[in-house]
Protein backbone atom coordinates (compact mmCIF):
# COMPACT_ATOMS: atom_id res chain seq x y z
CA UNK A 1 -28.61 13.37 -22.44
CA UNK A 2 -32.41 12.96 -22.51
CA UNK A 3 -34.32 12.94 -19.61
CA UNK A 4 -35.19 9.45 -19.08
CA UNK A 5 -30.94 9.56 -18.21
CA UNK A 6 -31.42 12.43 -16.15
CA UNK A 7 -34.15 11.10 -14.06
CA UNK A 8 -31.66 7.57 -14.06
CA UNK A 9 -28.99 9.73 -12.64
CA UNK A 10 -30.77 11.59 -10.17
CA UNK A 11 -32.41 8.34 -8.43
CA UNK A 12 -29.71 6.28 -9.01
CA UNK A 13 -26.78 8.54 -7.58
CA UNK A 14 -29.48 8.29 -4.20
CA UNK A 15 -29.16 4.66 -4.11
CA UNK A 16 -25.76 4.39 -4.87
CA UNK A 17 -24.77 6.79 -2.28
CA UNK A 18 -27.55 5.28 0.02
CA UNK A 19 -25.61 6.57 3.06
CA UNK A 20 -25.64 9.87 1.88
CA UNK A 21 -29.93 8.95 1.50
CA UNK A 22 -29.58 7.91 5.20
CA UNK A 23 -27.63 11.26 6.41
CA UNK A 24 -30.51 13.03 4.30
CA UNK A 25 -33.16 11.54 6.06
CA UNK A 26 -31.63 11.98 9.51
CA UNK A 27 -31.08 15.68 8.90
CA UNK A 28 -34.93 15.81 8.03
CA UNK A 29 -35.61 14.43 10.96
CA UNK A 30 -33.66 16.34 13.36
CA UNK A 31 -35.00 19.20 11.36
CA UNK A 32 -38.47 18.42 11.82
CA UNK A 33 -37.71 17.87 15.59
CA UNK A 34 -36.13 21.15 16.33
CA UNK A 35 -39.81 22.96 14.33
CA UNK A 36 -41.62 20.86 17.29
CA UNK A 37 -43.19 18.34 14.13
CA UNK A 38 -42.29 15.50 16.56
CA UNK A 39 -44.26 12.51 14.83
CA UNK A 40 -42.84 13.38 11.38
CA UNK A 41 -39.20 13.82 13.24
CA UNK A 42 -39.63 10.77 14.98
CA UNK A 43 -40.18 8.86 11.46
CA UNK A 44 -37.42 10.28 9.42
CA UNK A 45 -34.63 9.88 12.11
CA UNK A 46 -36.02 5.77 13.01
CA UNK A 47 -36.14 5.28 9.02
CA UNK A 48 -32.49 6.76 9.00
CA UNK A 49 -31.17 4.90 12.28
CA UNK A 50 -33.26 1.27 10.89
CA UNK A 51 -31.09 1.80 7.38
CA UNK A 52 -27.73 2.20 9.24
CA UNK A 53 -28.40 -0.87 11.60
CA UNK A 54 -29.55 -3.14 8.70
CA UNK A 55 -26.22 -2.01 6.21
CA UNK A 56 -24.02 -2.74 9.78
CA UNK A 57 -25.23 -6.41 9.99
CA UNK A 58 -26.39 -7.42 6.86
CA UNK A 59 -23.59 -7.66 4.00
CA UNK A 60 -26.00 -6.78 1.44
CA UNK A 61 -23.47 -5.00 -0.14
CA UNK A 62 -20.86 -8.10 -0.33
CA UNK A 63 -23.18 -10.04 -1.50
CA UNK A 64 -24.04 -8.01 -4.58
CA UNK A 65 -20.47 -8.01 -5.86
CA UNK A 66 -20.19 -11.87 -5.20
CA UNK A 67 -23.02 -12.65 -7.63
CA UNK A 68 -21.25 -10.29 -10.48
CA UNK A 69 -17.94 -11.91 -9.25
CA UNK A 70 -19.34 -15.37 -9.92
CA UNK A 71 -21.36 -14.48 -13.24
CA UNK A 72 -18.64 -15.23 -15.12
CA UNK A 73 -16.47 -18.52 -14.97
CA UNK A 74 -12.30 -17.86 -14.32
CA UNK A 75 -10.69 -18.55 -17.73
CA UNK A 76 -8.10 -21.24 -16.82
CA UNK A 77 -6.33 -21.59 -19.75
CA UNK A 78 -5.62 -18.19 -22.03
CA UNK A 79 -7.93 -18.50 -25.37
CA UNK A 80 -4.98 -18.94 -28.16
CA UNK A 81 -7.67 -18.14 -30.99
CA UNK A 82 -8.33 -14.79 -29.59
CA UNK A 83 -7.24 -11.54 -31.70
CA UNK A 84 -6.98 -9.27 -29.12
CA UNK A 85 -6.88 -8.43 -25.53
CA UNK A 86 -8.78 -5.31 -24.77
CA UNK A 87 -8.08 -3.90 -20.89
CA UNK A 88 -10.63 -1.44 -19.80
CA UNK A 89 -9.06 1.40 -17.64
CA UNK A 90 -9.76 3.01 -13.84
CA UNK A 91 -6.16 1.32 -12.06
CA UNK A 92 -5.22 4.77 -11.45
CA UNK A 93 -6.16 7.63 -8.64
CA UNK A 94 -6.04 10.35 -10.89
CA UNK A 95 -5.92 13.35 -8.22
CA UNK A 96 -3.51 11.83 -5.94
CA UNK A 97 -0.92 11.05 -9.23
CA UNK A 98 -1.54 14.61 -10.71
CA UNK A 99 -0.92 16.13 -6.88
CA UNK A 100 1.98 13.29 -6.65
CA UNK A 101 3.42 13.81 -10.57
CA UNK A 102 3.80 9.62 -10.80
CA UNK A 103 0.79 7.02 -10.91
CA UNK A 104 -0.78 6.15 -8.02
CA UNK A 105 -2.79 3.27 -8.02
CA UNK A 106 -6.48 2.39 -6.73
CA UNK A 107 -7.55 -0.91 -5.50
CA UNK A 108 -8.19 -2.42 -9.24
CA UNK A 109 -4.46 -2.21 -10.55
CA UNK A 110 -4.69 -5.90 -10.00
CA UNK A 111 -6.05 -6.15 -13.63
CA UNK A 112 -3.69 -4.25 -14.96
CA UNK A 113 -0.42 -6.40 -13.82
CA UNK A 114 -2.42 -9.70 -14.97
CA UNK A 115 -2.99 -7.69 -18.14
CA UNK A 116 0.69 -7.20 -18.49
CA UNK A 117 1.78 -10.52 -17.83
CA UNK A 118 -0.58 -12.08 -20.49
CA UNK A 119 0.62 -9.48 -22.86
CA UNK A 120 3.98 -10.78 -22.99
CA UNK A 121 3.38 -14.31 -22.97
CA UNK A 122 1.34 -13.70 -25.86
CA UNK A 123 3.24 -11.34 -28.40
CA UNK A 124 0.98 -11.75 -30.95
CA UNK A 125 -1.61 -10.54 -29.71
CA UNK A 126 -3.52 -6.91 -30.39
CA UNK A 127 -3.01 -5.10 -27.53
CA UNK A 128 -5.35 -2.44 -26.50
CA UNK A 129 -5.97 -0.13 -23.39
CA UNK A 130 -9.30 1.79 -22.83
CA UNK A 131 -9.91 4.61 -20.91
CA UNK A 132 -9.12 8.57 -20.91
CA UNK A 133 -6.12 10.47 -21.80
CA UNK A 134 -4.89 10.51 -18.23
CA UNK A 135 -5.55 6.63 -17.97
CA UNK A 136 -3.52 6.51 -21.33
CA UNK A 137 -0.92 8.71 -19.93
CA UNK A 138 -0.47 6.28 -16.86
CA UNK A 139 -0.88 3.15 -18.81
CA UNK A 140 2.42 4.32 -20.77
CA UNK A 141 4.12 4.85 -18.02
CA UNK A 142 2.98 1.72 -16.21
CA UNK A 143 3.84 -0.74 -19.28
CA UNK A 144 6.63 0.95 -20.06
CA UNK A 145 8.09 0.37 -15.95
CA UNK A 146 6.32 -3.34 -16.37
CA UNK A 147 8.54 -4.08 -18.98
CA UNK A 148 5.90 -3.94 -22.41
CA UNK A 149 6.62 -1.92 -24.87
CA UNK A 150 3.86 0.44 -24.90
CA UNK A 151 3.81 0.89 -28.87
CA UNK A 152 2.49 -2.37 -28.87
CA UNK A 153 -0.82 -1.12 -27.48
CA UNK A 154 -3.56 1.09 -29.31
CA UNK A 155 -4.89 3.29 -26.97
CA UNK A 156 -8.22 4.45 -26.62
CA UNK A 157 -8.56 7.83 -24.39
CA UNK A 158 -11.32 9.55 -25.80
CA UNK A 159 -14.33 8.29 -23.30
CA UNK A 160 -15.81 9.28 -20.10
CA UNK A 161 -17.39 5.61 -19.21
CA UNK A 162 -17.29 2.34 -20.28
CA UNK A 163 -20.27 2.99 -22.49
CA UNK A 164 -18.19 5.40 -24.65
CA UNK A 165 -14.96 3.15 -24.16
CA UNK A 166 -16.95 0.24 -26.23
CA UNK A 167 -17.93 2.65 -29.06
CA UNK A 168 -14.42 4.39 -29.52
CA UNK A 169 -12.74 1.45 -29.15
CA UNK A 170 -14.31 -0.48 -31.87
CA UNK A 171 -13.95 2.61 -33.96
CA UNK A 172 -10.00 2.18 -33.39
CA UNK A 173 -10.32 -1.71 -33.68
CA UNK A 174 -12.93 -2.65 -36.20
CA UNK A 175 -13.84 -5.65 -35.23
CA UNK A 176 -14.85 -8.37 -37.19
CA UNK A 177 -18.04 -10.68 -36.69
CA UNK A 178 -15.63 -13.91 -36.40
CA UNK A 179 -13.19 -12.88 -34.37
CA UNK A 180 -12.59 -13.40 -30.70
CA UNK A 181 -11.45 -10.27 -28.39
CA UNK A 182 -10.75 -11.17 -24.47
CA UNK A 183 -12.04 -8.65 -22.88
CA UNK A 184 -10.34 -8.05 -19.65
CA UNK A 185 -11.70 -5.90 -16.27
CA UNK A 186 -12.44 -6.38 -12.52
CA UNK A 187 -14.87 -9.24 -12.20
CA UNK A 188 -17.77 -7.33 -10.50
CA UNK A 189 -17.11 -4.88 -13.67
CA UNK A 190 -17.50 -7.40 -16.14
CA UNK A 191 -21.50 -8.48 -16.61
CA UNK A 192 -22.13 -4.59 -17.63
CA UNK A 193 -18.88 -4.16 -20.10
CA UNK A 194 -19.73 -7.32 -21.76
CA UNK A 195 -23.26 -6.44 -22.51
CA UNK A 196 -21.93 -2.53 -24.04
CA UNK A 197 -19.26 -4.42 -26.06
CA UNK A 198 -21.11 -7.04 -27.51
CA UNK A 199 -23.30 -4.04 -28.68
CA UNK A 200 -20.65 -2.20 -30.21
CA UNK A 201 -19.98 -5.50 -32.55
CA UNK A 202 -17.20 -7.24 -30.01
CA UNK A 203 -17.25 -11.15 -30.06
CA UNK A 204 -15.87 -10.82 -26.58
CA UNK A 205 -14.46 -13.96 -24.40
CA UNK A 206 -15.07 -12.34 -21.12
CA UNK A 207 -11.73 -12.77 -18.53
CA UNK A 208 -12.53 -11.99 -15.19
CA UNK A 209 -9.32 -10.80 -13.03
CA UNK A 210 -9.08 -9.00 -10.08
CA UNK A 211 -11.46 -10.14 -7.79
CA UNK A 212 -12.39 -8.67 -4.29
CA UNK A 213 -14.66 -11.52 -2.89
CA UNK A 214 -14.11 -14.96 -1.84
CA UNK A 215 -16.99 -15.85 -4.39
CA UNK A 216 -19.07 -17.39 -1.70
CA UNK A 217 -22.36 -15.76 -0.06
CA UNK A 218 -20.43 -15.59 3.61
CA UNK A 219 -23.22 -14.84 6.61
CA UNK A 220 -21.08 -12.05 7.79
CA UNK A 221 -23.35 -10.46 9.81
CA UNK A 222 -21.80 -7.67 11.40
CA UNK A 223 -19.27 -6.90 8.79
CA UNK A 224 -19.43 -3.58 9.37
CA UNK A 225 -20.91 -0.01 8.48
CA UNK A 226 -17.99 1.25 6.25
CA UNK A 227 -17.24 -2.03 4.21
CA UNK A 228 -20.47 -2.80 3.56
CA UNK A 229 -21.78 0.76 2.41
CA UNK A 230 -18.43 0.37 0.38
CA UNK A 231 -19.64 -2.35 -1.38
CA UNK A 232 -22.67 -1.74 -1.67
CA UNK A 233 -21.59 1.47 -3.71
CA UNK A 234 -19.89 -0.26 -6.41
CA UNK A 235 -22.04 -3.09 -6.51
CA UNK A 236 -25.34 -1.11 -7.15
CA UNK A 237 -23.39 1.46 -9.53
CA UNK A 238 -23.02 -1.92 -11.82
CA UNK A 239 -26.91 -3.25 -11.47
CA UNK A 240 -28.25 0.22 -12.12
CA UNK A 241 -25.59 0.67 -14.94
CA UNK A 242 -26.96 -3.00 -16.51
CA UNK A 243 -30.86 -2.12 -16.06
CA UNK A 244 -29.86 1.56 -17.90
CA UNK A 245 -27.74 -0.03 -20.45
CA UNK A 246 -30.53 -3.04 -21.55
CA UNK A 247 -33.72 -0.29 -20.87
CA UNK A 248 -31.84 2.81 -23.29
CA UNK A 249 -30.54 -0.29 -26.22
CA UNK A 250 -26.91 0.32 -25.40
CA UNK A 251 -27.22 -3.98 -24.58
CA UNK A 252 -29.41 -6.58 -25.53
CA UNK A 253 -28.59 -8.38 -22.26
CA UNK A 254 -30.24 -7.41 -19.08
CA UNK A 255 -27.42 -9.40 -17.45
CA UNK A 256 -25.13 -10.19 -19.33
CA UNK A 257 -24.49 -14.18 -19.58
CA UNK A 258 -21.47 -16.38 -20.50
């Protein structure tokens, strides 16, 4: 890691966490307060209470998942020229399944039933599943209960991030300049995994599944705190993620296009 990632990671965990930033700032001030620094006090807790207010009313969040939601169009028809299907992993709570000894599932298993159900329509298909040796471990398990045989999928569970699941898995794969791979994840996931994989030599046809917006930019003011701060958590995580990718080479997309 050099330190251009380090500084990345440093600054970016503060705006991705930005209510963890806000907490900091209100600590500072309540700090400064109790030392009798009452104009510096005063400025650290309004900049802290002025950031809660505006992530309570404005979706800001929301609305930075809707526009990766959207940047991709909803494949209607399933691409029959297409080699493979490639599903990129993170369905699975891994604490709560190791605590519970069976998978557990996290809000994005919705991409892993669609991937499922396309992978037995199509039986030709390469199958393969991305992710770590506990998402492999799960996946098994899963496909197996889903009803596809999981011998039919190569598994890659050597990576940490999606960064390292595009370069192991076209290690395993090998992809070929003119062929097609659907590349399958959450739709606010899949701007920055189609930038990394078209890097690691994937001709991807990007299939957007499991969505968690209604695609439009609502006016939901008032949406509240928690959702919003939610939102804003994974949608930043993916901007950041893009900027880093297309500023360190690992894409030659900023944002990723269609």
């Amino acid at each position: 890691m050099d330190i251009f990632e380090s500084i990345y990671r440093f600054f970016g965990w503060w705006i991705i966490e930005i209510d963890i930033f806000f907490l900091a700032l209100l600590l500072m001030g309540g700090t400064f307060l109790i030392l009798n620094k009452k104009k510096w006090g005063r400025k650290f807790t309004l900049a802290a209470c002025l950031g809660f207010v505006f992530f309570g009313i404005v979706p800001i969040g929301l609305w930075s998942i809707v526009a990766l939601e959207n940047r991709f169009p909803k494949v209607e028809q399933f691409p029959t020229e297409a080699k493979g299907m490639i599903l990129l992993g993170g369905s699975f709570d891994e604490m709560t399944s190791k605590a519970r000894n069976e998978p557990a599932y996290n809000l994005t298993v919705g991409k892993l039933i669609r991937f499922v159900e396309l992978a037995k329509a199509n039986p030709d298909l390469v199958l393969a599943y991305a992710g770590s040796p506990f998402e492999a471990k799960m996946g098994q398990i899963e496909f197996k209960a889903l009803g596809l045989d999981p011998s039919r999928v190569v598994f890659e569970q050597n990576s940490k991030n999606t960064k390292e699941n595009a370069l192991q898995s076209a290690l395993l794969l090998h992809p070929k300049p003119d062929e097609k791979w659907v590349l399958m994840t959450s739709a606010y996931h899949l701007p920055r995994s189609v930038g990394l994989f078209r890097k690691a030599g994937f001709n991807v046809i990007p299939f957007p599944v499991d969505y968690h917006t209604t695609g439009k930019y609502e006016p939901w003011f008032f949406l509240g705190l928690r959702l919003n701060l939610e939102a804003w958590a994974a949608g930043s995580r993916e901007w950041l993620g893009m900027l880093m990718n297309y500023l360190m080479g690992r894409s030659d997309e900023l944002y990723p296009s269609p």
